[in-house]
N, C-alpha and C. Protein backbone atom coordinates (compact mmCIF):
# COMPACT_ATOMS: atom_id res chain seq x y z
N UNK A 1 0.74 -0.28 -1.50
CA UNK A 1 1.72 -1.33 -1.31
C UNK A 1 2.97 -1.05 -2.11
N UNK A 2 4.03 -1.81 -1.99
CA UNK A 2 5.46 -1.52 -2.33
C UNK A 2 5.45 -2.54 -3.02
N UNK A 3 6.78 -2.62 -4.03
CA UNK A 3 7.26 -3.54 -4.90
C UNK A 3 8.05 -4.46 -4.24
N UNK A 4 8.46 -4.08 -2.95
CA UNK A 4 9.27 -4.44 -1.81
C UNK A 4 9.12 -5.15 -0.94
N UNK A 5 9.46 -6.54 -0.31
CA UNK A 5 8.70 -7.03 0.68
C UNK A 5 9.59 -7.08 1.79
N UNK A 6 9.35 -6.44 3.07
CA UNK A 6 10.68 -6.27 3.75
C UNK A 6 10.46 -7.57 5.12
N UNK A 7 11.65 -7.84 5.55
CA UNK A 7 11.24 -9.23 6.55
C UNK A 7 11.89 -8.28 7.92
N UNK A 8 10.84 -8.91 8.62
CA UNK A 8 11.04 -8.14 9.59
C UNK A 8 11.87 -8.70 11.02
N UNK A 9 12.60 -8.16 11.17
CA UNK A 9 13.77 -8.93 12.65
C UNK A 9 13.58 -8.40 14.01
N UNK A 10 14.06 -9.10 14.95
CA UNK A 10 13.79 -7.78 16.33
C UNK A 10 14.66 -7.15 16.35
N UNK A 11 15.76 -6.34 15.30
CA UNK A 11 16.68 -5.64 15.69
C UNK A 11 16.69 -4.43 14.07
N UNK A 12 15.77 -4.42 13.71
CA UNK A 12 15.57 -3.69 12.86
C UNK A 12 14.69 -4.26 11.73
N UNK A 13 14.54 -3.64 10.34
CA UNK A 13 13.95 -4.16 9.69
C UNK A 13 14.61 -4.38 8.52
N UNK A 14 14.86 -5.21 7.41
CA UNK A 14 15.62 -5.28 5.99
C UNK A 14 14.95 -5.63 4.81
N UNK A 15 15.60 -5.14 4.02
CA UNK A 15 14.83 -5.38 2.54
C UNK A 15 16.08 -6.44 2.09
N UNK A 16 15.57 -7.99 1.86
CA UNK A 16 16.51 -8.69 1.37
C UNK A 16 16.81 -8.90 -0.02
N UNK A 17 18.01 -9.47 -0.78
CA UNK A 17 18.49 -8.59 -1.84
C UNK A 17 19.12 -10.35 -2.22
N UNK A 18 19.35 -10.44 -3.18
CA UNK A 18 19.77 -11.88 -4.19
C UNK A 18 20.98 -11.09 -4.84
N UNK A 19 22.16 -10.96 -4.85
CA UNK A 19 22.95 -9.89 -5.79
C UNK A 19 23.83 -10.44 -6.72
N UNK A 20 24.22 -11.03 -7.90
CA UNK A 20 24.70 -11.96 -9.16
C UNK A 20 25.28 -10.53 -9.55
N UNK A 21 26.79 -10.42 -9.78
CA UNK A 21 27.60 -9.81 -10.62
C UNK A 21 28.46 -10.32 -11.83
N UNK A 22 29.44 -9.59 -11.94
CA UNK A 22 29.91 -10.03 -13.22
C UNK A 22 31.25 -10.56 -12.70
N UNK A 23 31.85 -9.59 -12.03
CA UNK A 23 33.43 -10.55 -11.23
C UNK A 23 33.37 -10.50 -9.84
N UNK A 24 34.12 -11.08 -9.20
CA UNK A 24 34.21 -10.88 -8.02
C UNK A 24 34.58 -9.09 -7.45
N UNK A 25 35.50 -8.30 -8.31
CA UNK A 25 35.70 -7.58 -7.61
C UNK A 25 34.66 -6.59 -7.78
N UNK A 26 33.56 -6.48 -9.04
CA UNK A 26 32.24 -5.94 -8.15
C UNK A 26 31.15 -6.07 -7.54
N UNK A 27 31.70 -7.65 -7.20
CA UNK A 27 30.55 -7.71 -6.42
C UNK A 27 31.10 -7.47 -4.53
N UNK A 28 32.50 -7.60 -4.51
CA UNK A 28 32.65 -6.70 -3.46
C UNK A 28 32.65 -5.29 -3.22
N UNK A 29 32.60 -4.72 -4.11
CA UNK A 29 32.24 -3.21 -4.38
C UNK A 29 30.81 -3.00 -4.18
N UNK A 30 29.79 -3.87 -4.36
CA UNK A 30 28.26 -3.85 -3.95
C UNK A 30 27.83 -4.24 -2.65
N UNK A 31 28.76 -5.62 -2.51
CA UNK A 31 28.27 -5.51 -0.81
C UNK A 31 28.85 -4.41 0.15
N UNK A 32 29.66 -3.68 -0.55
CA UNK A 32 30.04 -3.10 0.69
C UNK A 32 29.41 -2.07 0.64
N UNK A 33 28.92 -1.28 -0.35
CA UNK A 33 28.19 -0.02 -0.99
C UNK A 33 26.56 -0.84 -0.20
N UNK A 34 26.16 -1.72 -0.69
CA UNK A 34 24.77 -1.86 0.45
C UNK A 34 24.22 -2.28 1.28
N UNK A 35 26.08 -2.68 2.23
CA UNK A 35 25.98 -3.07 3.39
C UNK A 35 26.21 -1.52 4.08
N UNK A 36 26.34 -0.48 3.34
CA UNK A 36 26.35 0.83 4.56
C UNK A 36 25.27 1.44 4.37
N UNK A 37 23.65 0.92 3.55
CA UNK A 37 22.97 2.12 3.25
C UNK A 37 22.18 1.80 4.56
N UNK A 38 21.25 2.45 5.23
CA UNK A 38 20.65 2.68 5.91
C UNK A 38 19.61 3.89 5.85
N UNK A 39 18.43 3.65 5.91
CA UNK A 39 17.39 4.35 6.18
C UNK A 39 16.67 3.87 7.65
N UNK A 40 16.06 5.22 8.54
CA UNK A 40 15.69 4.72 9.56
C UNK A 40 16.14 3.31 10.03
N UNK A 41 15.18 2.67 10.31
CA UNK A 41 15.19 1.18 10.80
C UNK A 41 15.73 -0.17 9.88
N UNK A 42 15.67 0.56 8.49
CA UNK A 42 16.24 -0.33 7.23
C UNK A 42 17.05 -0.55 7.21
N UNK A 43 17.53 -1.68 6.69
CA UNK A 43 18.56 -1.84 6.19
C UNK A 43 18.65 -2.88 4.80
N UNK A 44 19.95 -3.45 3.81
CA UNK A 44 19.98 -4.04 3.14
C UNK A 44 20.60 -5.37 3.89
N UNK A 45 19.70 -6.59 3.94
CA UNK A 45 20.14 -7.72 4.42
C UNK A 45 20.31 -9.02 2.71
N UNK A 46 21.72 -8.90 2.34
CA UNK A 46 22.27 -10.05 1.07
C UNK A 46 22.15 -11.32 1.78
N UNK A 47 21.04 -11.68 1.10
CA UNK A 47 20.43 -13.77 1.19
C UNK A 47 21.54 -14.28 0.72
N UNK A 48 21.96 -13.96 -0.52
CA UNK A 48 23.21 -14.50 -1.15
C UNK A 48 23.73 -13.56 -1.88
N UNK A 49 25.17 -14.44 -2.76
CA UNK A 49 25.92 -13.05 -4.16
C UNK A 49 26.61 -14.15 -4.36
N UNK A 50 27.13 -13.90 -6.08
CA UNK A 50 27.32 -14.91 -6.30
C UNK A 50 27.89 -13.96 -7.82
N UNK A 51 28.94 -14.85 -8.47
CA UNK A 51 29.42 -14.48 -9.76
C UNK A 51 28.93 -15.07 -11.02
N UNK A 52 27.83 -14.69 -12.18
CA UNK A 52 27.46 -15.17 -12.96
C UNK A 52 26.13 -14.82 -13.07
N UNK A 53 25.56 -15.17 -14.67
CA UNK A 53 24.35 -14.74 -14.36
C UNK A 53 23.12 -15.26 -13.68
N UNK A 54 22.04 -14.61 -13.68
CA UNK A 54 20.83 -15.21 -12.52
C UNK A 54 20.42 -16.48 -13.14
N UNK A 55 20.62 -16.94 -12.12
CA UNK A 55 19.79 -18.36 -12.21
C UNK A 55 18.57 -19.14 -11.84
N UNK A 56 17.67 -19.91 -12.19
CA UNK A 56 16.38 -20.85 -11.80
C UNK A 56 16.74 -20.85 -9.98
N UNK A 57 18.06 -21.23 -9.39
CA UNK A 57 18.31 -21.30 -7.93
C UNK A 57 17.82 -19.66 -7.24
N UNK A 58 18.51 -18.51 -8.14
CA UNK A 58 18.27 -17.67 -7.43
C UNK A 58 17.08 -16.85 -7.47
N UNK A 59 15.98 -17.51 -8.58
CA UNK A 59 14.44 -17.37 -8.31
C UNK A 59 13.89 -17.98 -7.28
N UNK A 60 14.31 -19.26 -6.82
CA UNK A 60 13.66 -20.16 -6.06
C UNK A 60 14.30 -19.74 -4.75
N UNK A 61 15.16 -18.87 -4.34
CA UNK A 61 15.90 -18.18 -3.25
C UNK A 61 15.20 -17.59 -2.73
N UNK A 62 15.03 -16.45 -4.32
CA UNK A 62 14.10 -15.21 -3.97
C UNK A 62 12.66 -15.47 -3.17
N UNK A 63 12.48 -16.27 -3.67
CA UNK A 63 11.11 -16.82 -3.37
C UNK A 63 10.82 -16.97 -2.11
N UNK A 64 11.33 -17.70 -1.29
CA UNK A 64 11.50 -18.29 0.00
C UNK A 64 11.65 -17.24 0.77
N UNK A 65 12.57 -16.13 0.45
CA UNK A 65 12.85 -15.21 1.60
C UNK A 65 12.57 -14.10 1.14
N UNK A 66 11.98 -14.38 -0.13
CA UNK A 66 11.20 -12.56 -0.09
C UNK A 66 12.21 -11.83 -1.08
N UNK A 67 13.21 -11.83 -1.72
CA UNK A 67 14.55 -10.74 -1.68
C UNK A 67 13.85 -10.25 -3.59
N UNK A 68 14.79 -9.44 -3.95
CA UNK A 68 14.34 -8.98 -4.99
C UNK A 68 15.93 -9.70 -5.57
N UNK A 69 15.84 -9.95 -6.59
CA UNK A 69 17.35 -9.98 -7.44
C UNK A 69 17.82 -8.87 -8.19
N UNK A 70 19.56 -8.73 -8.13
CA UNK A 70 19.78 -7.37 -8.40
C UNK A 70 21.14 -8.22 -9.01
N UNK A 71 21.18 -7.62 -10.42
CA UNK A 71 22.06 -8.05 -11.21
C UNK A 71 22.57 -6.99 -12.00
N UNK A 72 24.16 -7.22 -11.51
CA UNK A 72 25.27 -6.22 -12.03
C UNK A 72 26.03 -6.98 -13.57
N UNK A 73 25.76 -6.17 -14.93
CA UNK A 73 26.58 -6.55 -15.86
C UNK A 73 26.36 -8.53 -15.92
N UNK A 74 24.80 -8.68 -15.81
CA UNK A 74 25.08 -10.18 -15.88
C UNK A 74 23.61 -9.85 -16.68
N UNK A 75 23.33 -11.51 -17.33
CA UNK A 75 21.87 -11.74 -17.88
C UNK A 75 20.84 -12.75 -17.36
N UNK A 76 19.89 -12.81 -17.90
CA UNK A 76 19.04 -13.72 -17.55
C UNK A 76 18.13 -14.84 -18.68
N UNK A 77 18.20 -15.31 -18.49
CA UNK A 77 17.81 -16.47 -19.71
C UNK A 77 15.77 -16.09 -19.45
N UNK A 78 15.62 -15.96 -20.71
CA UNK A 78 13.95 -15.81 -20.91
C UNK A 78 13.25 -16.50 -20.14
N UNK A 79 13.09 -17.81 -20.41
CA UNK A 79 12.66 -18.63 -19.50
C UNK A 79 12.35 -18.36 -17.81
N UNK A 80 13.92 -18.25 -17.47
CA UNK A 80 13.67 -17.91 -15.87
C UNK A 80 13.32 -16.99 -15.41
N UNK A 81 13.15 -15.87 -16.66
CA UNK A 81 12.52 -14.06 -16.42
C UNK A 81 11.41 -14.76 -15.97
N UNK A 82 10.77 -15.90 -16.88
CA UNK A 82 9.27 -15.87 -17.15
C UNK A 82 9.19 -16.66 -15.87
N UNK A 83 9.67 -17.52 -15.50
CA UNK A 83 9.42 -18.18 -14.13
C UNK A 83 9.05 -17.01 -13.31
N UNK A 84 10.01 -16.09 -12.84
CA UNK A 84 10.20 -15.24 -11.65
C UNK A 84 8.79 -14.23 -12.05
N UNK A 85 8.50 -13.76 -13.10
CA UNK A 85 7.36 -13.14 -13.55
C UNK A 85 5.95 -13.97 -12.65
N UNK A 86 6.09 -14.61 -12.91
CA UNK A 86 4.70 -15.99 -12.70
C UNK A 86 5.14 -15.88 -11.44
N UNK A 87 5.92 -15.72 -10.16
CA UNK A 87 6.10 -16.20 -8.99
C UNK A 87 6.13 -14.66 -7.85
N UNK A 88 5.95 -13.94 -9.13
CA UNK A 88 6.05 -12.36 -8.06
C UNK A 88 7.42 -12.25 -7.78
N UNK A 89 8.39 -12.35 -8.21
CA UNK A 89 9.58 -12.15 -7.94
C UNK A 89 10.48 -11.61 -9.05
N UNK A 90 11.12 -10.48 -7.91
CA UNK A 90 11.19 -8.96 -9.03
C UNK A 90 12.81 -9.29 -9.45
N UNK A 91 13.31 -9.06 -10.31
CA UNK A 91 14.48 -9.45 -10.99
C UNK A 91 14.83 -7.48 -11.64
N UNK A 92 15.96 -6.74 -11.17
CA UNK A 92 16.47 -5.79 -11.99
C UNK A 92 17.50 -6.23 -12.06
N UNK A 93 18.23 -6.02 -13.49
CA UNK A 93 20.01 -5.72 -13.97
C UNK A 93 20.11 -3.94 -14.06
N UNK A 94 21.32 -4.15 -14.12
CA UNK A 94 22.13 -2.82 -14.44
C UNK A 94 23.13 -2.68 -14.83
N UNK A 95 23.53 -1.59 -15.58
CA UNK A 95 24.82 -1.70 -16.00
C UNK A 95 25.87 -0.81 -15.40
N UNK A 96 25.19 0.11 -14.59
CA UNK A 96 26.24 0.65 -14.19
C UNK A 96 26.18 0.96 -12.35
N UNK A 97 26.93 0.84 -11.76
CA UNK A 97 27.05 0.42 -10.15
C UNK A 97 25.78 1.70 -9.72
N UNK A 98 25.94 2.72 -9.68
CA UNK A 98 25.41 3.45 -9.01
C UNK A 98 23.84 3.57 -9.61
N UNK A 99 23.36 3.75 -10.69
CA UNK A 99 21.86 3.06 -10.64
C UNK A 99 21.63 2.08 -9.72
N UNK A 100 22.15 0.88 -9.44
CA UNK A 100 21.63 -0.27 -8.80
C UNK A 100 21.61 0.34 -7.35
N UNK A 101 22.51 1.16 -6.78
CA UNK A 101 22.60 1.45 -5.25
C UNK A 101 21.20 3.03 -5.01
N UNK A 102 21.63 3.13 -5.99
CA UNK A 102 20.08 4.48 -5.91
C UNK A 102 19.21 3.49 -6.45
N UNK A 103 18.88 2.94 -6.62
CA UNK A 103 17.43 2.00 -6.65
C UNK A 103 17.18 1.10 -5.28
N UNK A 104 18.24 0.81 -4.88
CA UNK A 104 18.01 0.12 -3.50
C UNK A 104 17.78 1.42 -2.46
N UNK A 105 18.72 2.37 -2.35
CA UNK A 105 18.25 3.82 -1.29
C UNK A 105 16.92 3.95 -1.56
N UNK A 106 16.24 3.77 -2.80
CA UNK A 106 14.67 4.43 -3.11
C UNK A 106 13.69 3.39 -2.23
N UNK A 107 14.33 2.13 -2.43
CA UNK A 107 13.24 1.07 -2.32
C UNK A 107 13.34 1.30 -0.57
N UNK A 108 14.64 1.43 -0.07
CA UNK A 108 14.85 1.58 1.64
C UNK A 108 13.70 3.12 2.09
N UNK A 109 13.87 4.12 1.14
CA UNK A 109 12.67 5.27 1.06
C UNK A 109 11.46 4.86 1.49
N UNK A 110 10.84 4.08 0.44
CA UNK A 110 9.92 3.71 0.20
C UNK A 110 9.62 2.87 1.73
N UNK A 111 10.54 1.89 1.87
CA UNK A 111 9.80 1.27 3.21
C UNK A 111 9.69 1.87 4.42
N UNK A 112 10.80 2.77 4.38
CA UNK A 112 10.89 3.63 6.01
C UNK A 112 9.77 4.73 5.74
N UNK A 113 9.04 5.19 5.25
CA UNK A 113 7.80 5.74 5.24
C UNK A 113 6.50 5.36 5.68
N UNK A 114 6.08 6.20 6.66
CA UNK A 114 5.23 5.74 7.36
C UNK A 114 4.09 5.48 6.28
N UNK A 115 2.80 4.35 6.94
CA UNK A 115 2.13 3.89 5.82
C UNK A 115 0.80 4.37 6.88
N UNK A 116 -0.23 5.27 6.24
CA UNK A 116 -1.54 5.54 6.70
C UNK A 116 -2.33 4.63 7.35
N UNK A 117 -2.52 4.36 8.36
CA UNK A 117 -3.24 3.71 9.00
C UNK A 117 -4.77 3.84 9.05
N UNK A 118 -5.46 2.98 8.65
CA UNK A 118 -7.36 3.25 8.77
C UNK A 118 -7.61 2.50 9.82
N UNK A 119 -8.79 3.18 10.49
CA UNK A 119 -9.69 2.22 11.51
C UNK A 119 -10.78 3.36 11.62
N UNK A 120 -11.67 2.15 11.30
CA UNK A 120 -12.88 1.69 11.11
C UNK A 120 -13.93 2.86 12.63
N UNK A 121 -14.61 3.67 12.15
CA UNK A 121 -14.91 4.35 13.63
C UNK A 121 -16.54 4.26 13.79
N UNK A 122 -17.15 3.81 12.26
CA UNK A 122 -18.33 3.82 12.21
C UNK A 122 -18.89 3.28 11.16
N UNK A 123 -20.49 2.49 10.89
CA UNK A 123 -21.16 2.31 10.10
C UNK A 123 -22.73 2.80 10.04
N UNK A 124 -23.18 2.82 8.44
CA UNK A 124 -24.62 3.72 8.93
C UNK A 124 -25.14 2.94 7.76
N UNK A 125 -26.65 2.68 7.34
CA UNK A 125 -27.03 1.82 6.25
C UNK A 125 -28.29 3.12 5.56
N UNK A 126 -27.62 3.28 4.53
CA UNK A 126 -28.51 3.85 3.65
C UNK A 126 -30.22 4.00 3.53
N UNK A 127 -31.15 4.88 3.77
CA UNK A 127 -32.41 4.19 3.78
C UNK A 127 -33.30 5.06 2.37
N UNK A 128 -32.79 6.39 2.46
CA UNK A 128 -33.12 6.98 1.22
C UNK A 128 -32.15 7.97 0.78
N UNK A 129 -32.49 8.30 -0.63
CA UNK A 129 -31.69 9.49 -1.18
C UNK A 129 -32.48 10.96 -1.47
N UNK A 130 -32.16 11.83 -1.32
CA UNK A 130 -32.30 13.12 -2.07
C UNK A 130 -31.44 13.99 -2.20
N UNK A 131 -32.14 15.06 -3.23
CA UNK A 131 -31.43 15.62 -3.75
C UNK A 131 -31.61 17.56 -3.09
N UNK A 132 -30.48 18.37 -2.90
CA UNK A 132 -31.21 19.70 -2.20
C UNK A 132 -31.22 20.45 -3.24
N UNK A 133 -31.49 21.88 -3.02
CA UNK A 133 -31.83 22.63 -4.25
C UNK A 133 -30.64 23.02 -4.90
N UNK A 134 -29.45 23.23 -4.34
CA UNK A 134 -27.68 23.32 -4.72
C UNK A 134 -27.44 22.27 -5.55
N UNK A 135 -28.30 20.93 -5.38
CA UNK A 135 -27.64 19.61 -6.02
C UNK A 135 -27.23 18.79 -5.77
N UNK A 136 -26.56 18.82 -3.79
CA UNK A 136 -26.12 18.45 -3.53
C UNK A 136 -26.89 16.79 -3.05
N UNK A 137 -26.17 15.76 -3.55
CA UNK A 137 -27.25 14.95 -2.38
C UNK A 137 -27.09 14.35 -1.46
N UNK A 138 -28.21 14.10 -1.06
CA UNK A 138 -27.94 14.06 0.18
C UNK A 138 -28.11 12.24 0.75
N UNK A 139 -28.00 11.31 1.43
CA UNK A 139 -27.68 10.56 1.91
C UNK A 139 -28.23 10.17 3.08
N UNK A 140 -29.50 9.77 3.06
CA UNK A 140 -30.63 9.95 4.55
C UNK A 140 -30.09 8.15 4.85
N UNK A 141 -29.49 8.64 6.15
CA UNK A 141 -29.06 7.16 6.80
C UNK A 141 -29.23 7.39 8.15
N UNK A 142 -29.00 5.84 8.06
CA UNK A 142 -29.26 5.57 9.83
C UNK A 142 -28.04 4.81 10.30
N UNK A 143 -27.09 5.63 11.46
CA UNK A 143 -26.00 4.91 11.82
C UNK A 143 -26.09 4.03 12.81
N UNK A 144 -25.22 2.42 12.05
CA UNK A 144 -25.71 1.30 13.00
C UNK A 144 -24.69 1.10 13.89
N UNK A 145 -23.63 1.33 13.66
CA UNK A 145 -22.99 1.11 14.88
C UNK A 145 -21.49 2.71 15.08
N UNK A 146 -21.15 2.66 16.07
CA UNK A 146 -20.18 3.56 16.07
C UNK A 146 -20.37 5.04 16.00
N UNK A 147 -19.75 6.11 15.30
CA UNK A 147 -20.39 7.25 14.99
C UNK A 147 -19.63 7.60 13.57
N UNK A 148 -20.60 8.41 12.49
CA UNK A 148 -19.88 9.24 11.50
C UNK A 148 -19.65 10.60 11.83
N UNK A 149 -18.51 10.73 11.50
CA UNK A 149 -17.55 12.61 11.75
C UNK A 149 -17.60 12.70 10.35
N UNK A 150 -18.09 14.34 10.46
CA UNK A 150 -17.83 15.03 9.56
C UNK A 150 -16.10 15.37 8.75
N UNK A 151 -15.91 15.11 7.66
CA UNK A 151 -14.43 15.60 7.34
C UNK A 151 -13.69 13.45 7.10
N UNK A 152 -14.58 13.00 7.77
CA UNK A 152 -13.62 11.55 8.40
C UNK A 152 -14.28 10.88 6.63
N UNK A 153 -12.79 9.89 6.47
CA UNK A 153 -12.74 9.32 5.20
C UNK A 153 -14.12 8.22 5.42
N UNK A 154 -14.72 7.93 3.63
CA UNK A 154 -15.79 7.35 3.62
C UNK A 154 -15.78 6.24 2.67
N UNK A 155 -16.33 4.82 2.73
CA UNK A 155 -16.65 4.29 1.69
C UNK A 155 -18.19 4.01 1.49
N UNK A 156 -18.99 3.58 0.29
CA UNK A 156 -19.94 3.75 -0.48
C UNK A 156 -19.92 2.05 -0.76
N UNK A 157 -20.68 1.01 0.59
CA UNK A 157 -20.42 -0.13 0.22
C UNK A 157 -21.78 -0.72 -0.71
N UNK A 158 -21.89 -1.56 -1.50
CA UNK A 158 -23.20 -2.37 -1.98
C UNK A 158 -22.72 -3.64 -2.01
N UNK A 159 -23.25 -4.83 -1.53
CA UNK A 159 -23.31 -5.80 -1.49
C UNK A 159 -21.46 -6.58 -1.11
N UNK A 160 -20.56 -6.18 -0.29
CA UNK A 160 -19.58 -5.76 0.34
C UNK A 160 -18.53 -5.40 -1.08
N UNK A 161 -18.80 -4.60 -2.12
CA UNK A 161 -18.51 -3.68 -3.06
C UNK A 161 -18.34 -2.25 -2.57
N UNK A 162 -16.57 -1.99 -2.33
CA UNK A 162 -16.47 -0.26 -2.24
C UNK A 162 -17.24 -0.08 -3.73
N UNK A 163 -18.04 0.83 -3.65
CA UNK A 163 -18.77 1.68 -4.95
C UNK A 163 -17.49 3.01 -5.07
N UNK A 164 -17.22 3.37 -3.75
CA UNK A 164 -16.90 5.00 -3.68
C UNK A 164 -16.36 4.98 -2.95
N UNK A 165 -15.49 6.24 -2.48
CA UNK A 165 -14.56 6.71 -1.07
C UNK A 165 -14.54 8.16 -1.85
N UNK A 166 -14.47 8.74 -0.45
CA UNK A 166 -14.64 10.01 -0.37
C UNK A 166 -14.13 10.42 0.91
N UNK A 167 -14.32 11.82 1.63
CA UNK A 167 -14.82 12.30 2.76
C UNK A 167 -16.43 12.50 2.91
N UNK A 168 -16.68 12.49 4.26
CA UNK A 168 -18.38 13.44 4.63
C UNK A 168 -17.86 14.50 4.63
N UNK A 169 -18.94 15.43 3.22
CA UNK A 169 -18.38 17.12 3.55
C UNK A 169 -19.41 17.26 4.83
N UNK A 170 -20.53 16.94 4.83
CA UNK A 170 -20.95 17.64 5.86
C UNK A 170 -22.69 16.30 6.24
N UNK A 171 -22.74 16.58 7.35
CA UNK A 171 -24.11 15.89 8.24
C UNK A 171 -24.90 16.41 8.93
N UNK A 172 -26.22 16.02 8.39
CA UNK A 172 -27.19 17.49 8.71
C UNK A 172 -28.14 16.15 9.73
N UNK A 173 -28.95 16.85 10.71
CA UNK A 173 -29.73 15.88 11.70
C UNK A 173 -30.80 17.46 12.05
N UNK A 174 -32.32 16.73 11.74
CA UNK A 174 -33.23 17.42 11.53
C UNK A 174 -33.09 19.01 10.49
N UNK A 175 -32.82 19.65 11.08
CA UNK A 175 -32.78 20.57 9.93
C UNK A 175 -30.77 21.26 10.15
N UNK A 176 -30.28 20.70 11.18
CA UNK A 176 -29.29 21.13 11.44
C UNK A 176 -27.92 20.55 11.27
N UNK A 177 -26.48 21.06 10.41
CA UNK A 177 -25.69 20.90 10.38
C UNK A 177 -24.74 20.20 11.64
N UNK A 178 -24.65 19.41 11.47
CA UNK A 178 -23.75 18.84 12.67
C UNK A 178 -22.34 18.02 12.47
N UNK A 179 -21.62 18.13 13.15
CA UNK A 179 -20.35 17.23 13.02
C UNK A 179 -20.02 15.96 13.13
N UNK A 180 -21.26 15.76 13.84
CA UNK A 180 -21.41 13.45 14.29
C UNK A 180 -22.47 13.40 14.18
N UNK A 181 -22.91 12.05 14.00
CA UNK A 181 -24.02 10.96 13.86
C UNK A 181 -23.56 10.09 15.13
N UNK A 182 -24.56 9.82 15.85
CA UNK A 182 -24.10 8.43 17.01
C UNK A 182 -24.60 7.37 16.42
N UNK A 183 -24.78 5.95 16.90
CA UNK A 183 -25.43 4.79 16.57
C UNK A 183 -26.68 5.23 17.22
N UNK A 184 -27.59 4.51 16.28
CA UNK A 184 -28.91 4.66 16.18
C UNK A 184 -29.63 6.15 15.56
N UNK A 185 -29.05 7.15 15.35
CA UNK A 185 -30.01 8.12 15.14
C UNK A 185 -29.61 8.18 13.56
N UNK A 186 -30.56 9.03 13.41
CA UNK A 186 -30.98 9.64 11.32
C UNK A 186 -30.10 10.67 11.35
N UNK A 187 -29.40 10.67 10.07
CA UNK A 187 -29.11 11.89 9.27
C UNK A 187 -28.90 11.67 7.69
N UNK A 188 -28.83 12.71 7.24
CA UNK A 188 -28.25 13.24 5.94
C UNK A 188 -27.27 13.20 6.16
N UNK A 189 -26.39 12.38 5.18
CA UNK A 189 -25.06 12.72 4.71
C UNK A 189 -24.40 12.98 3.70
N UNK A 190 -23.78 14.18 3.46
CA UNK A 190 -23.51 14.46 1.73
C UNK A 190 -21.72 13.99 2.16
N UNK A 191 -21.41 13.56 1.07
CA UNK A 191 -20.02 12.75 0.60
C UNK A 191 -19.56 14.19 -0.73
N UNK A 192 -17.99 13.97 -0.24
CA UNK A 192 -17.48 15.00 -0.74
C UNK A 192 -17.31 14.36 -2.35
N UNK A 193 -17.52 13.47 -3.11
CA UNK A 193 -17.91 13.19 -4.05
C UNK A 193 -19.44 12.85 -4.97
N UNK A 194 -19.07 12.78 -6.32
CA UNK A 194 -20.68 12.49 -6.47
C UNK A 194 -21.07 10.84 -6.55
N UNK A 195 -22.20 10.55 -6.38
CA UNK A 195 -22.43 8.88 -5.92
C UNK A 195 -24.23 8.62 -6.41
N UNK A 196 -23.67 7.68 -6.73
CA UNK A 196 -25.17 7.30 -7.09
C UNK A 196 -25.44 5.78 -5.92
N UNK A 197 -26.39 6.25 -5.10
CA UNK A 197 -26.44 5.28 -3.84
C UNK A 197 -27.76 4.67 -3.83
N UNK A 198 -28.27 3.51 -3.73
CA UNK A 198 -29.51 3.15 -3.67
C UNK A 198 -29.56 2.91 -1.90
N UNK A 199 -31.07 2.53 -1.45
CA UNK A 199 -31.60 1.98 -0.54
C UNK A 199 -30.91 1.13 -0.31
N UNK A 200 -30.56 0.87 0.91
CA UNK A 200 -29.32 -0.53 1.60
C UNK A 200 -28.05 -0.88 1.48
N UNK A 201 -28.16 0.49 0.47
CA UNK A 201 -26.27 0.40 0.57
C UNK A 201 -25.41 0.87 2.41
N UNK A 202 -24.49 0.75 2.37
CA UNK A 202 -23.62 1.35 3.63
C UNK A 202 -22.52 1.85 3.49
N UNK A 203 -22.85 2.96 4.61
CA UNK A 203 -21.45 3.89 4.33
C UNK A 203 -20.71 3.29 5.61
N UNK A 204 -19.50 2.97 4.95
CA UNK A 204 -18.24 2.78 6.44
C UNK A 204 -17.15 4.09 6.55
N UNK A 205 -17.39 4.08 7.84
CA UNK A 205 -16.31 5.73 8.16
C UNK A 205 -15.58 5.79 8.96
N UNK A 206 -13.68 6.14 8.32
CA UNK A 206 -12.52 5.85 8.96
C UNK A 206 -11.63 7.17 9.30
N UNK A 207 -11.31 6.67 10.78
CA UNK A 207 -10.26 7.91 11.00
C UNK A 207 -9.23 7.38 10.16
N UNK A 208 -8.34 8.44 9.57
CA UNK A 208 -7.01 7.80 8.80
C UNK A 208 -5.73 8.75 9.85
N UNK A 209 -4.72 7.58 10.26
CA UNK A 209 -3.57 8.26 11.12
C UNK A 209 -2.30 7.96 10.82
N UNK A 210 -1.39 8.20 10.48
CA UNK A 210 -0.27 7.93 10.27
C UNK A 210 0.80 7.18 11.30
């Protein structure tokens, strides 16, 4: 997750912004500096701007629409740090123009990056463990629904507790190495980490796609 919460429009997407300067003439020097940044689909959408320092209003702004506050050469009274602290609402100053505009390009980075997508392709419920003569162990389950792939990301659930995540290095069915498990049949499964798994735990197994 991001520090960032971006609202989303049908004509693109924006990271909204609270912006309190010190005079007017830089705070027209800021809107106009991050009214041109653009990343992919991003953009910087200003809720408000305003001359003076941040105020209790422009926590309770932030709040409502998500924006981060970005304060040029202004302060903030303790108190309302501590409000905005308690409310998830991110407050930076700066002192000098171009930090504040490379911190907003990073945060526009940050959102136009694609975010890994999981889904869910299979589950299998633990029934015993052993161990082979390498060390490796092994993971005697029975898959209940879906199928496990070899290589495909894993979690190590107990009592709906991730224990673990890993990959399956590999899935053996009767004496043979194989690449899937279907629903309903037995295998061994060794996890590309080490795990300490009892009886009835479950492994859940995700394609990850970008």
């Amino acid at each position: 997750g991001t520090m960032f919460n971006e609202k989303k429009e049908s004509d693109g997407k924006y990271l909204n912004v609270i912006i309190k300067s010190s005079s007017q003439g830089s705070l027209e020097a800021l809107r106009h500096s991050l009214g041109k940044l653009k990343k992919e689909e991003f953009s910087v959408n200003i809720v408000s701007d305003g001359v003076g320092d941040i105020t209790i209003k422009d926590v309770d702004m932030s709040k409502l629409s998500k924006a981060i506050i970005l304060g040029f050469e202004v302060g903030i009274d303790k108190n309302i740090e501590d409000v905005a602290r308690k409310n998830g609402v991110l407050v930076r100053t700066y002192s000098i123009i171009y930090k504040l505009i490379e911190e907003v390009e990073g945060a526009l980075d940050m959102l136009s990056t694609p975010k890994e997508q999981e889904e869910e392709i299979g589950n299998a419920i633990i029934k015993m463990m052993f161990t082979l003569s390498d060390g490796s162990k092994v993971l005697g389950s029975r898959v209940k629904e879906g199928i496990l792939k070899r290589d495909a990301k894993c979690y190590l659930v107990r009592n709906d507790e991730i224990l673990a995540e890993g990959r399956i290095k590999s899935i053996r069915k009767n004496k043979d190495t194989v690449n899937e498990a279907k629903q309903g049949e037995e295998c061994g499964v060794i996890m590309s980490i080490e795990v300490d798994a009892n009886e009835g735990d479950e492994l859940y197994c995700y394609k990850v796609s970008r």
